[in-house]
C-alpha atoms as a PDB file:
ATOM      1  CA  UNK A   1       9.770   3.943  -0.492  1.00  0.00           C
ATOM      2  CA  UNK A   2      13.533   3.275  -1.085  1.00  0.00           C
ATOM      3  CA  UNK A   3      16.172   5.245  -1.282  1.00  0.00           C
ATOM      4  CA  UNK A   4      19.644   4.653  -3.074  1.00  0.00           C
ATOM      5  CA  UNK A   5      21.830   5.982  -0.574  1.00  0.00           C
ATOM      6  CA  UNK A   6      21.707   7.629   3.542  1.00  0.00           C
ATOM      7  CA  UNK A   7      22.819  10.691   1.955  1.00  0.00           C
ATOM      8  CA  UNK A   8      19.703  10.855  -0.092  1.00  0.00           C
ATOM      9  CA  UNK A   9      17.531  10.121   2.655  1.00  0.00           C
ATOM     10  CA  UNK A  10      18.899  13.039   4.657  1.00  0.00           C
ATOM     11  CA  UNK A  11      18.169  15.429   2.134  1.00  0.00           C
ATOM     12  CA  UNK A  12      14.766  14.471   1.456  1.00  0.00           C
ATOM     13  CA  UNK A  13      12.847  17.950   2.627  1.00  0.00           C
ATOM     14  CA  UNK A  14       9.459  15.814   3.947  1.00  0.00           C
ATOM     15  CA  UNK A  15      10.549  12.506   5.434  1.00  0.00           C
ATOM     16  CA  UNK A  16       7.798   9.880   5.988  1.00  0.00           C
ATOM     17  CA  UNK A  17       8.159   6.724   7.610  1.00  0.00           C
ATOM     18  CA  UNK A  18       6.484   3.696   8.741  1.00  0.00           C
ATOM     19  CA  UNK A  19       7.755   2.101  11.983  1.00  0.00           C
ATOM     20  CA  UNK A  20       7.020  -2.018  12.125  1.00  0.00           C
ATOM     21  CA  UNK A  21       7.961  -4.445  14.583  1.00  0.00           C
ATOM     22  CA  UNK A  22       6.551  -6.551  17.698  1.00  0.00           C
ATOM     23  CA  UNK A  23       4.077  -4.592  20.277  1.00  0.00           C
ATOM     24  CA  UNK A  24       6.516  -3.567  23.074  1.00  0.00           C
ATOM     25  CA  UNK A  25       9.447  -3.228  21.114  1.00  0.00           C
ATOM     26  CA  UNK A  26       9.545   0.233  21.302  1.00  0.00           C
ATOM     27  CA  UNK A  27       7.961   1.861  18.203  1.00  0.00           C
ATOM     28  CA  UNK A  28       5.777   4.197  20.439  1.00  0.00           C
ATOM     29  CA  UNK A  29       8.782   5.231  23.056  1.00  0.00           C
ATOM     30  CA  UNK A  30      10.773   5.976  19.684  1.00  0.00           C
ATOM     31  CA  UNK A  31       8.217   8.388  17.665  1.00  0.00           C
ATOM     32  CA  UNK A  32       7.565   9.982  21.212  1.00  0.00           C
ATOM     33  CA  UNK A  33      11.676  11.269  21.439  1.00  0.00           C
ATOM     34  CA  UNK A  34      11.469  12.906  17.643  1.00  0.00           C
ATOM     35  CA  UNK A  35      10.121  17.030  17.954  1.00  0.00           C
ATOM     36  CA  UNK A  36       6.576  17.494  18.058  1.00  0.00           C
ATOM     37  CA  UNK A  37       6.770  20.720  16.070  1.00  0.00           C
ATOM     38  CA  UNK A  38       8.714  18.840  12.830  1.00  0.00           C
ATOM     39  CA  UNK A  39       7.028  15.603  13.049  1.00  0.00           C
ATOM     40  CA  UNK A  40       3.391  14.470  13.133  1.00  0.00           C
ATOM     41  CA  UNK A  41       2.847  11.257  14.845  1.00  0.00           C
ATOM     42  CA  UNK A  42       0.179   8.922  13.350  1.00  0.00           C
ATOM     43  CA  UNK A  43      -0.914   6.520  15.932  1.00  0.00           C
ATOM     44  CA  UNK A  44      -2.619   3.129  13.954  1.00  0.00           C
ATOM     45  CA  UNK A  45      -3.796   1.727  16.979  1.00  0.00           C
ATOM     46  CA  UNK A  46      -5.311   5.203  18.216  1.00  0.00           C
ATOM     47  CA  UNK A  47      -7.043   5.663  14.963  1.00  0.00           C
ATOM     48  CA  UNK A  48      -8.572   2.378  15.157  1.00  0.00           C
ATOM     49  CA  UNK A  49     -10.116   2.817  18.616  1.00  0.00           C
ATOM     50  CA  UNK A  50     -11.128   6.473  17.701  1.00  0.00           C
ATOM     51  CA  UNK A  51     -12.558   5.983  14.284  1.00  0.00           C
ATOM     52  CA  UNK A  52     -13.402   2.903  13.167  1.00  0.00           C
ATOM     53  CA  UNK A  53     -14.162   0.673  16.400  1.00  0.00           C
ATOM     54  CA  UNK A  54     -15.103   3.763  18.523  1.00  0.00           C
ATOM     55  CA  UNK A  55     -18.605   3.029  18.316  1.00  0.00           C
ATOM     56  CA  UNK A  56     -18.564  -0.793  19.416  1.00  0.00           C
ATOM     57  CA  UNK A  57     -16.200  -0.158  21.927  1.00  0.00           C
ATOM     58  CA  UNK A  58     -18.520   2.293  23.503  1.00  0.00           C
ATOM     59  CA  UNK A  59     -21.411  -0.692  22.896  1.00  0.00           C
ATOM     60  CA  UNK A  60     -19.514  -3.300  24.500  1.00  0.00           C
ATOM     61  CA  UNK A  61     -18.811  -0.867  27.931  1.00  0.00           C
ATOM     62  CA  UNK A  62     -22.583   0.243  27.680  1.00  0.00           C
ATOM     63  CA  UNK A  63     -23.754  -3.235  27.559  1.00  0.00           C
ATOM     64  CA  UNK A  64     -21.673  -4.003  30.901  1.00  0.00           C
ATOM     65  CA  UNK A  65     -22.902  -1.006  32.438  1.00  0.00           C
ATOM     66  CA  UNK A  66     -26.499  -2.852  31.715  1.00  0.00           C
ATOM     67  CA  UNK A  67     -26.010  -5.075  33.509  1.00  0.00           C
ATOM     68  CA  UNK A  68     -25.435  -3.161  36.638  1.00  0.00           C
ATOM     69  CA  UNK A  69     -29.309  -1.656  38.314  1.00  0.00           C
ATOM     70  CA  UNK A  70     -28.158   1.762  39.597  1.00  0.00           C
ATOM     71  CA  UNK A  71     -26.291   2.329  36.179  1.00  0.00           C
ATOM     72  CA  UNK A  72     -29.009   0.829  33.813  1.00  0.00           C
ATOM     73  CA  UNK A  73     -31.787   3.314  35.570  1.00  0.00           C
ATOM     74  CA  UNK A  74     -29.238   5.829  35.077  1.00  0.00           C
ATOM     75  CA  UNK A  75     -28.333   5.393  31.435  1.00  0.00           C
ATOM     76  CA  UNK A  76     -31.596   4.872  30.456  1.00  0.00           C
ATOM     77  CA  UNK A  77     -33.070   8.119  31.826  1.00  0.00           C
ATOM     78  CA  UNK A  78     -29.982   9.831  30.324  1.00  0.00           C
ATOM     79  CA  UNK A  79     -28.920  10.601  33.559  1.00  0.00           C
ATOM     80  CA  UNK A  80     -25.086  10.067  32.385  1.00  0.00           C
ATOM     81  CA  UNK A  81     -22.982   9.209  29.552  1.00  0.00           C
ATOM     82  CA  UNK A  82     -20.296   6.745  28.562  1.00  0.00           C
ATOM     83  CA  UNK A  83     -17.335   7.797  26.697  1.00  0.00           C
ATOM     84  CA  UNK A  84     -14.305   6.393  26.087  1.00  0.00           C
ATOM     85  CA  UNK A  85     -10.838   8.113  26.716  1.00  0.00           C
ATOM     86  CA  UNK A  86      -8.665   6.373  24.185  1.00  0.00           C
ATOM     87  CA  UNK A  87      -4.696   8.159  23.983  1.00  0.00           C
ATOM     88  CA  UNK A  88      -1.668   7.030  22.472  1.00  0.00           C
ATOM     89  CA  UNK A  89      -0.325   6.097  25.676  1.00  0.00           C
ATOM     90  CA  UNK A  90      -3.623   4.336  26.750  1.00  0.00           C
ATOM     91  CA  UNK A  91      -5.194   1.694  24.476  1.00  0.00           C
ATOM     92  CA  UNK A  92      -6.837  -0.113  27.111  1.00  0.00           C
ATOM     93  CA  UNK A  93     -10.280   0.630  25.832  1.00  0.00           C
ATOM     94  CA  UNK A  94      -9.530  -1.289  22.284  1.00  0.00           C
ATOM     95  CA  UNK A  95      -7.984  -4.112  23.993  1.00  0.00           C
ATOM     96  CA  UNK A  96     -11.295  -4.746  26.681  1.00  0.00           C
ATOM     97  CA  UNK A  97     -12.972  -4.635  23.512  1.00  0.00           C
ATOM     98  CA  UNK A  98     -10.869  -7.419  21.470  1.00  0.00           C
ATOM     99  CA  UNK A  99     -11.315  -9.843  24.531  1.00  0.00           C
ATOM    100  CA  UNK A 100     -10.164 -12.955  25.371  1.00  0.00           C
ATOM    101  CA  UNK A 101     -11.376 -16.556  23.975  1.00  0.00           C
ATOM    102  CA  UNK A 102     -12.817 -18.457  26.446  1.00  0.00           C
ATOM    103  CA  UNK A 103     -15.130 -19.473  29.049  1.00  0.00           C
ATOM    104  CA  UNK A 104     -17.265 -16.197  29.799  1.00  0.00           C
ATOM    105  CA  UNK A 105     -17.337 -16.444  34.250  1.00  0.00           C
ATOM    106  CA  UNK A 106     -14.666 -14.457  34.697  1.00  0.00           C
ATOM    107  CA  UNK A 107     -12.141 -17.771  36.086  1.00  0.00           C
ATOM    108  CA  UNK A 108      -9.053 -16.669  34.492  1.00  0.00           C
ATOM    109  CA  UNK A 109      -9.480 -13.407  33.100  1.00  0.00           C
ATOM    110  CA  UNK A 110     -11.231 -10.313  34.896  1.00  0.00           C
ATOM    111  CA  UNK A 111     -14.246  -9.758  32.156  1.00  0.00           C
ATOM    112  CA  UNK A 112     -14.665 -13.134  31.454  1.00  0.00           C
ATOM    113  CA  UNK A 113     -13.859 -14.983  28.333  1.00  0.00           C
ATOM    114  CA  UNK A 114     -16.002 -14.787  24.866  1.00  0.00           C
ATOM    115  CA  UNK A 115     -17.610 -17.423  22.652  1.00  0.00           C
ATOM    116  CA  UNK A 116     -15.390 -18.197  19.536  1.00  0.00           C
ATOM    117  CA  UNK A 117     -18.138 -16.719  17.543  1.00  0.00           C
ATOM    118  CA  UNK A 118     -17.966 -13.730  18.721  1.00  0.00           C
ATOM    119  CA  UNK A 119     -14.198 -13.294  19.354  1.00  0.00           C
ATOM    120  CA  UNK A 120     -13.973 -14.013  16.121  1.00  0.00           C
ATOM    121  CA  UNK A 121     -16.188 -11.644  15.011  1.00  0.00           C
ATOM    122  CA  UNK A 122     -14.390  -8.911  17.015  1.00  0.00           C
ATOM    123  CA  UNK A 123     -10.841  -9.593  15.757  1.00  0.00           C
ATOM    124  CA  UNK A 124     -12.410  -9.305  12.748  1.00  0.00           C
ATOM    125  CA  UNK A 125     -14.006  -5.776  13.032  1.00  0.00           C
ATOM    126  CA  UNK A 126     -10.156  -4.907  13.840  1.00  0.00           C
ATOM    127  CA  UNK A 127      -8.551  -6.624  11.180  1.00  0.00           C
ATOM    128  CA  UNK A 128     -10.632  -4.393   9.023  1.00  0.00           C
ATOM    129  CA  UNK A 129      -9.982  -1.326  11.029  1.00  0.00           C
ATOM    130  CA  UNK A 130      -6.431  -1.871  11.066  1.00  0.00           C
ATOM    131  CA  UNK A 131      -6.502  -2.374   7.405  1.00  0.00           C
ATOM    132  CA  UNK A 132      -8.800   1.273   6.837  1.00  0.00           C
ATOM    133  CA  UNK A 133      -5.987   2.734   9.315  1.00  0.00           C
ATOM    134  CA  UNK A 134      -2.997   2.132   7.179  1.00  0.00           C
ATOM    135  CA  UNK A 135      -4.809   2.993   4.276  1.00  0.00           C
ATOM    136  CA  UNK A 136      -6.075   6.489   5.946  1.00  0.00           C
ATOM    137  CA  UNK A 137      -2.176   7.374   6.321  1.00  0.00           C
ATOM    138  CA  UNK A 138      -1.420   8.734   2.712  1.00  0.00           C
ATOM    139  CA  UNK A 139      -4.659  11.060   2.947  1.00  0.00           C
ATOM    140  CA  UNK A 140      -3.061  12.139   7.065  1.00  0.00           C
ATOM    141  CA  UNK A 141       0.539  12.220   5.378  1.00  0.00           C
ATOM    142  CA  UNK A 142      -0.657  15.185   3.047  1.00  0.00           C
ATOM    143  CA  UNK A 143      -2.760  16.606   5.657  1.00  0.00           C
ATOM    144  CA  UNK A 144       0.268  17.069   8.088  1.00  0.00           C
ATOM    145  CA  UNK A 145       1.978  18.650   5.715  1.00  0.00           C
ATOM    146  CA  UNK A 146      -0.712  20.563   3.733  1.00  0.00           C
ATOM    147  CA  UNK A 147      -3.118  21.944   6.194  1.00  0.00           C
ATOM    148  CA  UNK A 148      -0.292  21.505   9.576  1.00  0.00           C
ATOM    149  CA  UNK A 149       2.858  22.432   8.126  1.00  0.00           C
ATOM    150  CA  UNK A 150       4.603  19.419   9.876  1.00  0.00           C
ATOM    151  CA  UNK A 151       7.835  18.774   7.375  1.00  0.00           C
ATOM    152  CA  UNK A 152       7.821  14.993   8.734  1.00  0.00           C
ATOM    153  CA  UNK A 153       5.436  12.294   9.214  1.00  0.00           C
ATOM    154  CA  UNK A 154       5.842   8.861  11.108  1.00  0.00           C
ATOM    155  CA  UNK A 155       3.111   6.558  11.056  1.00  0.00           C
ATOM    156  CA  UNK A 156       3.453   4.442  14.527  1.00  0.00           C
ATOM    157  CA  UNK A 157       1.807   1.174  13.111  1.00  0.00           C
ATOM    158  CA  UNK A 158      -0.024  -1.838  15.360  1.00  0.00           C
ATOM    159  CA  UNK A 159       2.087  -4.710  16.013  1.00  0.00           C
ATOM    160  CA  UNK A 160      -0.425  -6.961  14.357  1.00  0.00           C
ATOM    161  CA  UNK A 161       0.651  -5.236  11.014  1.00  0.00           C
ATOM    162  CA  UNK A 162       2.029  -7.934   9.503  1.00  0.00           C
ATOM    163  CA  UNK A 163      -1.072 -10.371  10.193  1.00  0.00           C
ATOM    164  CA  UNK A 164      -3.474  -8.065   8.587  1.00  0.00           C
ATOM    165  CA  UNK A 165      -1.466  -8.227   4.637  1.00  0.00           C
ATOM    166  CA  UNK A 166       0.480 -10.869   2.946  1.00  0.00           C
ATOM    167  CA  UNK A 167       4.187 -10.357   3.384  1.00  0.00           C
ATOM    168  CA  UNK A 168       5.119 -12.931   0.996  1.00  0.00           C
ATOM    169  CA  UNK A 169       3.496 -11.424  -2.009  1.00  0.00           C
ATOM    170  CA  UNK A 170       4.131  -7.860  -0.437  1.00  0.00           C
ATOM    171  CA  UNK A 171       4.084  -6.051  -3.534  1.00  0.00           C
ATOM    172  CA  UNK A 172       0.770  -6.808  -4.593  1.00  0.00           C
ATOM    173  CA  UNK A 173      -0.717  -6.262  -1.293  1.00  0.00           C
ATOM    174  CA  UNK A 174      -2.507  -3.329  -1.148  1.00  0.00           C
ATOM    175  CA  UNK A 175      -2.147  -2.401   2.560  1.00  0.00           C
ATOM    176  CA  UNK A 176       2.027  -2.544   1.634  1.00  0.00           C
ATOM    177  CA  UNK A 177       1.868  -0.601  -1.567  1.00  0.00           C
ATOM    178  CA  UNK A 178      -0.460   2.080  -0.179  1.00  0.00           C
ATOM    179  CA  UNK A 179       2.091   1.901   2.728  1.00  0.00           C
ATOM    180  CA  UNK A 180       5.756   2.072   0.739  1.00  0.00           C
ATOM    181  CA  UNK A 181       4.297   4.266  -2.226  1.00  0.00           C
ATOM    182  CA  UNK A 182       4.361   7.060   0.404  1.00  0.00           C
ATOM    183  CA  UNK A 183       6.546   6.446   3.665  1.00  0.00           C
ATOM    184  CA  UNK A 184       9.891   4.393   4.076  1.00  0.00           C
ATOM    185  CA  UNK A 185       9.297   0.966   5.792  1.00  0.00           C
ATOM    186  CA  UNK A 186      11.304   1.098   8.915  1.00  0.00           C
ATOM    187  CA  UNK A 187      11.499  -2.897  10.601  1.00  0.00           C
ATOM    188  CA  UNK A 188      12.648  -2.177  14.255  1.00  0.00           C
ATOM    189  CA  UNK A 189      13.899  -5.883  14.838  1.00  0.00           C
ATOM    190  CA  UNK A 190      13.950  -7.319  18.609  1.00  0.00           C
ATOM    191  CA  UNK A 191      16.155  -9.110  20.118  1.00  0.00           C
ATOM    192  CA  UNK A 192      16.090 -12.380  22.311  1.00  0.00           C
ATOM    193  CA  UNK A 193      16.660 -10.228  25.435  1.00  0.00           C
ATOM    194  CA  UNK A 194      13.673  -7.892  24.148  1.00  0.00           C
ATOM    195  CA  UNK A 195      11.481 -10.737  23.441  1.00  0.00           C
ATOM    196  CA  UNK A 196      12.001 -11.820  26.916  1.00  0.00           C
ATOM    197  CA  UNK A 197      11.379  -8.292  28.091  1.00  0.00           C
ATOM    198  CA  UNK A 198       8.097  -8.316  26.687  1.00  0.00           C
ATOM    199  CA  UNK A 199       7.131 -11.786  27.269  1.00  0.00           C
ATOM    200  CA  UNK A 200       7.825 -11.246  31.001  1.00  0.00           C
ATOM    201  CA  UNK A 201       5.313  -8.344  31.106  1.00  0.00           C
ATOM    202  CA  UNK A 202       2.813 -10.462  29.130  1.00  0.00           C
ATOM    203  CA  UNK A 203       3.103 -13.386  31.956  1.00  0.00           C
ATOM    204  CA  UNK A 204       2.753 -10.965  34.163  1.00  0.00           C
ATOM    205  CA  UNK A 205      -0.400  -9.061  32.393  1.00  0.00           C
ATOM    206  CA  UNK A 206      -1.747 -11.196  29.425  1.00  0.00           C
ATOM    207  CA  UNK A 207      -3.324  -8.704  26.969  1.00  0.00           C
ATOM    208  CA  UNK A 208      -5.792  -9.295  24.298  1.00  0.00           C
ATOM    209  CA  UNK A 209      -4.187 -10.274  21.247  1.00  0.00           C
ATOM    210  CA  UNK A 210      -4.936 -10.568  17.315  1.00  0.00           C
ATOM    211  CA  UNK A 211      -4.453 -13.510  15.517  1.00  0.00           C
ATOM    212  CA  UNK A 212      -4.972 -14.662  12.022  1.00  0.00           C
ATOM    213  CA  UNK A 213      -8.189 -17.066  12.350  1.00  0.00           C
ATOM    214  CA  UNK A 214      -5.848 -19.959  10.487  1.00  0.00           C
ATOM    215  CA  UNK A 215      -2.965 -19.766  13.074  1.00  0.00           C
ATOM    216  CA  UNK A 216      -6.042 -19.696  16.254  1.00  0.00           C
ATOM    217  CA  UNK A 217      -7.508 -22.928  14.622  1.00  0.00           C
ATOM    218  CA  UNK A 218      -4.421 -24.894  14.630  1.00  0.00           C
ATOM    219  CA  UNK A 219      -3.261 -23.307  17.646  1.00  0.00           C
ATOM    220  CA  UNK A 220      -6.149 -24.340  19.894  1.00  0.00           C
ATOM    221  CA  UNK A 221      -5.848 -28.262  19.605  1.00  0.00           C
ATOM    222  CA  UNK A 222      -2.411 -27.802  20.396  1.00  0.00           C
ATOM    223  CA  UNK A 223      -3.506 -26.244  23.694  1.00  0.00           C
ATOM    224  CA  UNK A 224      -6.329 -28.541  24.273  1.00  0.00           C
ATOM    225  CA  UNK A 225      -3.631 -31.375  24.753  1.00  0.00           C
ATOM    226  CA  UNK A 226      -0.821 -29.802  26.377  1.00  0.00           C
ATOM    227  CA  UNK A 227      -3.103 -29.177  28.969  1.00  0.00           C
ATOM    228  CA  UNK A 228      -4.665 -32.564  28.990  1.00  0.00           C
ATOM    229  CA  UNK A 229      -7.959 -30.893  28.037  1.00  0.00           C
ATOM    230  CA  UNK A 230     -10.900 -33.380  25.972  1.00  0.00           C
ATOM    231  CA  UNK A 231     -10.885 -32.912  22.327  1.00  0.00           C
ATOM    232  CA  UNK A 232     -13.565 -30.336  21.204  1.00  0.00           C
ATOM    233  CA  UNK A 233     -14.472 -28.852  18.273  1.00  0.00           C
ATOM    234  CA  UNK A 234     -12.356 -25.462  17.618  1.00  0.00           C
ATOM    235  CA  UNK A 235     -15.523 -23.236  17.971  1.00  0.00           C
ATOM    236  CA  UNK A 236     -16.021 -25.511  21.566  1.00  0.00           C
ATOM    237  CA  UNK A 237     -13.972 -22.674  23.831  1.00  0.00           C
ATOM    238  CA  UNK A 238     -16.026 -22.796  27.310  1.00  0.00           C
ATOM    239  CA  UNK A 239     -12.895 -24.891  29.301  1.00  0.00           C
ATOM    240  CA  UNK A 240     -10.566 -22.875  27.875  1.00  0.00           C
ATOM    241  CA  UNK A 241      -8.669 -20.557  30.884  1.00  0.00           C
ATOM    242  CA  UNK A 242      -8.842 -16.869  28.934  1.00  0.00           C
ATOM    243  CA  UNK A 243      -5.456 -15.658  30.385  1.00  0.00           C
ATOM    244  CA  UNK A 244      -3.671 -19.270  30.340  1.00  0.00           C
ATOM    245  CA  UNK A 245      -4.387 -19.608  26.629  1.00  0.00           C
ATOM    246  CA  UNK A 246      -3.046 -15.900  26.110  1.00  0.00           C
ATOM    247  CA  UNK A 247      -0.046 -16.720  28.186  1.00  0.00           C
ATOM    248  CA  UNK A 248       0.619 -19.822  26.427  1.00  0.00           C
ATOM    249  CA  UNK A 249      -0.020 -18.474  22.704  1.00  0.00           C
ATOM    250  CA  UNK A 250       2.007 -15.426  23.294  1.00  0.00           C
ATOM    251  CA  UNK A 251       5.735 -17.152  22.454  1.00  0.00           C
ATOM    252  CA  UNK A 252       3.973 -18.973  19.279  1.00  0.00           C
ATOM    253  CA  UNK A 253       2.802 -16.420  18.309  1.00  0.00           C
ATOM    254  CA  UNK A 254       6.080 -13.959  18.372  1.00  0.00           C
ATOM    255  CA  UNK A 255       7.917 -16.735  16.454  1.00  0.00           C
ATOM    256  CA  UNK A 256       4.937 -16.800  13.731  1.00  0.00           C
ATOM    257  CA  UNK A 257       5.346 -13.280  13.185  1.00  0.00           C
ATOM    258  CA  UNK A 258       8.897 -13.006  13.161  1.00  0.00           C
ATOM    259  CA  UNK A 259       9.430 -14.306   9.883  1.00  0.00           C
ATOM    260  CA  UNK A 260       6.462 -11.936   8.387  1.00  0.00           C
ATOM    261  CA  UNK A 261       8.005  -8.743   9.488  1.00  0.00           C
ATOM    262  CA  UNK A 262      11.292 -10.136   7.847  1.00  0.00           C
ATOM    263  CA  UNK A 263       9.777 -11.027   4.756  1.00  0.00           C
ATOM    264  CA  UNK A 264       8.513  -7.384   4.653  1.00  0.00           C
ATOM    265  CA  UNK A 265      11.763  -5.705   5.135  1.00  0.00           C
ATOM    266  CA  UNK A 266      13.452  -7.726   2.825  1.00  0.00           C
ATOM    267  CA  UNK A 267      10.866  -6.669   0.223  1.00  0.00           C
ATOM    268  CA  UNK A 268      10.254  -3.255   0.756  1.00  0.00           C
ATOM    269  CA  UNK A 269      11.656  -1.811   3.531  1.00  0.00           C
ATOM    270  CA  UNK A 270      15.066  -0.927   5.850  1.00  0.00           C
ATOM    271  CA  UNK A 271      15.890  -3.042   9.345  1.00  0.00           C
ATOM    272  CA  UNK A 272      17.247  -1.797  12.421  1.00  0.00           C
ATOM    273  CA  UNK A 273      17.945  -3.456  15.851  1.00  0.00           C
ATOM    274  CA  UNK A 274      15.796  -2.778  18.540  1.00  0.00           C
ATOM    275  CA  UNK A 275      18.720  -2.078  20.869  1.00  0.00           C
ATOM    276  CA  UNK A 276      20.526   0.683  18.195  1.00  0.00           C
ATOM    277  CA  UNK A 277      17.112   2.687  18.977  1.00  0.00           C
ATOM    278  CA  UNK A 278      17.938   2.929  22.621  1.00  0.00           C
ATOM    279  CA  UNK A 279      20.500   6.078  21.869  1.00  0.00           C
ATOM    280  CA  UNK A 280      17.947   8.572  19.409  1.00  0.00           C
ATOM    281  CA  UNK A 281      17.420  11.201  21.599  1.00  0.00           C
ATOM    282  CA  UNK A 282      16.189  13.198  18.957  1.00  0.00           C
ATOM    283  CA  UNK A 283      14.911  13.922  15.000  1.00  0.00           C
ATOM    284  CA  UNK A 284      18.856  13.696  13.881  1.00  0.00           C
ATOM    285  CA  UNK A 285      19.712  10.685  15.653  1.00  0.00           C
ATOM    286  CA  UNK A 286      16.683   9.429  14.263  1.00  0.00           C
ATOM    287  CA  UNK A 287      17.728  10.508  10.320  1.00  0.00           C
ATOM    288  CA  UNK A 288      20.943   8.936  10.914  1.00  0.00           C
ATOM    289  CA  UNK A 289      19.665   5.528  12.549  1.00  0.00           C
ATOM    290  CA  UNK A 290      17.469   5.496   9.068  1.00  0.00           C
ATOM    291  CA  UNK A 291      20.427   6.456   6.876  1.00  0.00           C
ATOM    292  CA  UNK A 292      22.599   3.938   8.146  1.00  0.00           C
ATOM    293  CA  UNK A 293      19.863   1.690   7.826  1.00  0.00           C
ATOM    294  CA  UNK A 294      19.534   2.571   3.817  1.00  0.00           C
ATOM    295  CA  UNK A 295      23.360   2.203   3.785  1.00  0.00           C
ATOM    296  CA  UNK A 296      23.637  -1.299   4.899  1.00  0.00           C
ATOM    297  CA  UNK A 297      21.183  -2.535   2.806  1.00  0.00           C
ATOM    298  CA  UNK A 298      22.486  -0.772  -0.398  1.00  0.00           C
ATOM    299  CA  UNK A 299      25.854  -2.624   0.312  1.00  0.00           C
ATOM    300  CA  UNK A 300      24.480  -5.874   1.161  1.00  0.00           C
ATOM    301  CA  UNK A 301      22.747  -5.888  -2.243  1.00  0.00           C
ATOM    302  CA  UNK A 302      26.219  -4.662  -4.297  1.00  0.00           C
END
């Protein structure tokens, strides 16, 4: 959705936006400081865990529990339950279940590491749900409004956005034109100093990550010799360190998506620095940060 002007975008009665950008960058903190009463959040990443993966997340923690005596006699005379307790705030549950590639006893990462068969088959399961997420937001954009009476929507999406469509040819992607036929495409762009924000905290706690199964196969060898490991076969992952390959993929793998975001934004959508969201305190800081936003790029196309 463009506009042809800020002033335009402020008077638009239901504003709906789409926040992109890197995982850490602040989308989350950002949708958290606009009212709850005039704007419905819509969480991707909670959706995912609480829809569409729910049930093999809840599969993968049952099949740990299994493993375990006094909880396997327990579970099996239905003696307790496992649920999950997925928030906005806490997405732990969707990355245990995403994993790390590697070798599966535990040196190197706390639940072990998983065959590339089946991480694959995992990131793919979320590649999917991420795609059924962005789709979903349309039908949750006229439910806000319809059945909620929310006047605004802002769709928080997963940083792994721009893996999931093609930015390149973004407007015959589907996910994209689903996305920009009903929201405004907000790219919240980080910095070098943010980068090594989050890439500090990512040394520090390496999280399961998605990646596009043609950037892990050419990523691997690469690993395989920096760390003076034997060549292998890609699908061979049982020397790999789970948390040392996360660690050392993370910075390739910011650079690989910077230029997709970009590509989006320059398409279909508005940019705004990661450190110009630091002063929104509140839904009209937030209009203006957009409107300037719509500004700049109206004059940079004059």
């Amino acid at each position: 959705m463009l506009y042809e002007s800020g002033d335009a975008f402020r008077r638009e009665p239901h504003k709906a936006i789409t926040l992109l950008g890197m995982s850490g960058v602040g989308k989350t903190m950002l949708a958290d400081r606009l009212p709850k009463a005039e704007w419905f959040h819509y969480s991707a990443d909670y959706r995912i865990g609480t829809k569409y993966l729910e049930e093999d997340i809840l599969d993968n923690i049952k099949r740990k529990a299994m493993q375990v005596p006094f909880l396997r006699k327990l579970l099996l005379s239905d003696s307790i339950y496992i649920c999950s307790n997925i928030t906005v705030d806490n997405l732990d549950p969707i990355s245990t279940y995403l994993g790390k590639i590697g070798r599966p006893d535990g040196t190197g990462a706390e639940e072990g590491g998983l065959s590339y068969a089946e991480f694959r088959h995992r990131q793919d399961l979320h590649e999917q749900a991420e795609i059924n997420s962005m789709i979903d937001v349309e039908r949750f954009r006229n439910k806000a409004l319809e059945i909620y009476g929310y006047p605004n929507f802002i769709n928080d999406a997963s940083g792994s956005i721009c893996e999931i469509v093609d930015p390149f040819a973004a407007e015959t992607d589907p996910v994209l034109t689903s996305l920009s036929e009903g929201t405004l495409l907000l790219y919240i762009r980080a910095s070098e100093e943010d980068y090594k924000r989050v890439e500090a905290a990512a040394m520090r706690n390496p999280k399961p990550l998605f990646y596009r199964d043609d950037f892990l196969q050419a990523a691997i060898p690469d690993y395989r010799a920096e760390r003076d490991l034997p060549p292998s076969p890609v699908n061979q992952v049982d020397d790999i360190d789970p948390d040392d390959f996360v660690k050392w993929i993370f910075p390739r793998l910011w650079q690989h998506r910077i230029p997709r975001y970009q590509a989006i934004a320059d398409r279909m959508g508005y940019v705004v620095e990661a450190s110009d969201t630091a002063s929104v305190r509140d839904g009209q800081d937030f209009v203006e940060l957009v409107a300037r936003a719509i500004d700049t790029r109206v004059a940079e196309a004059a």
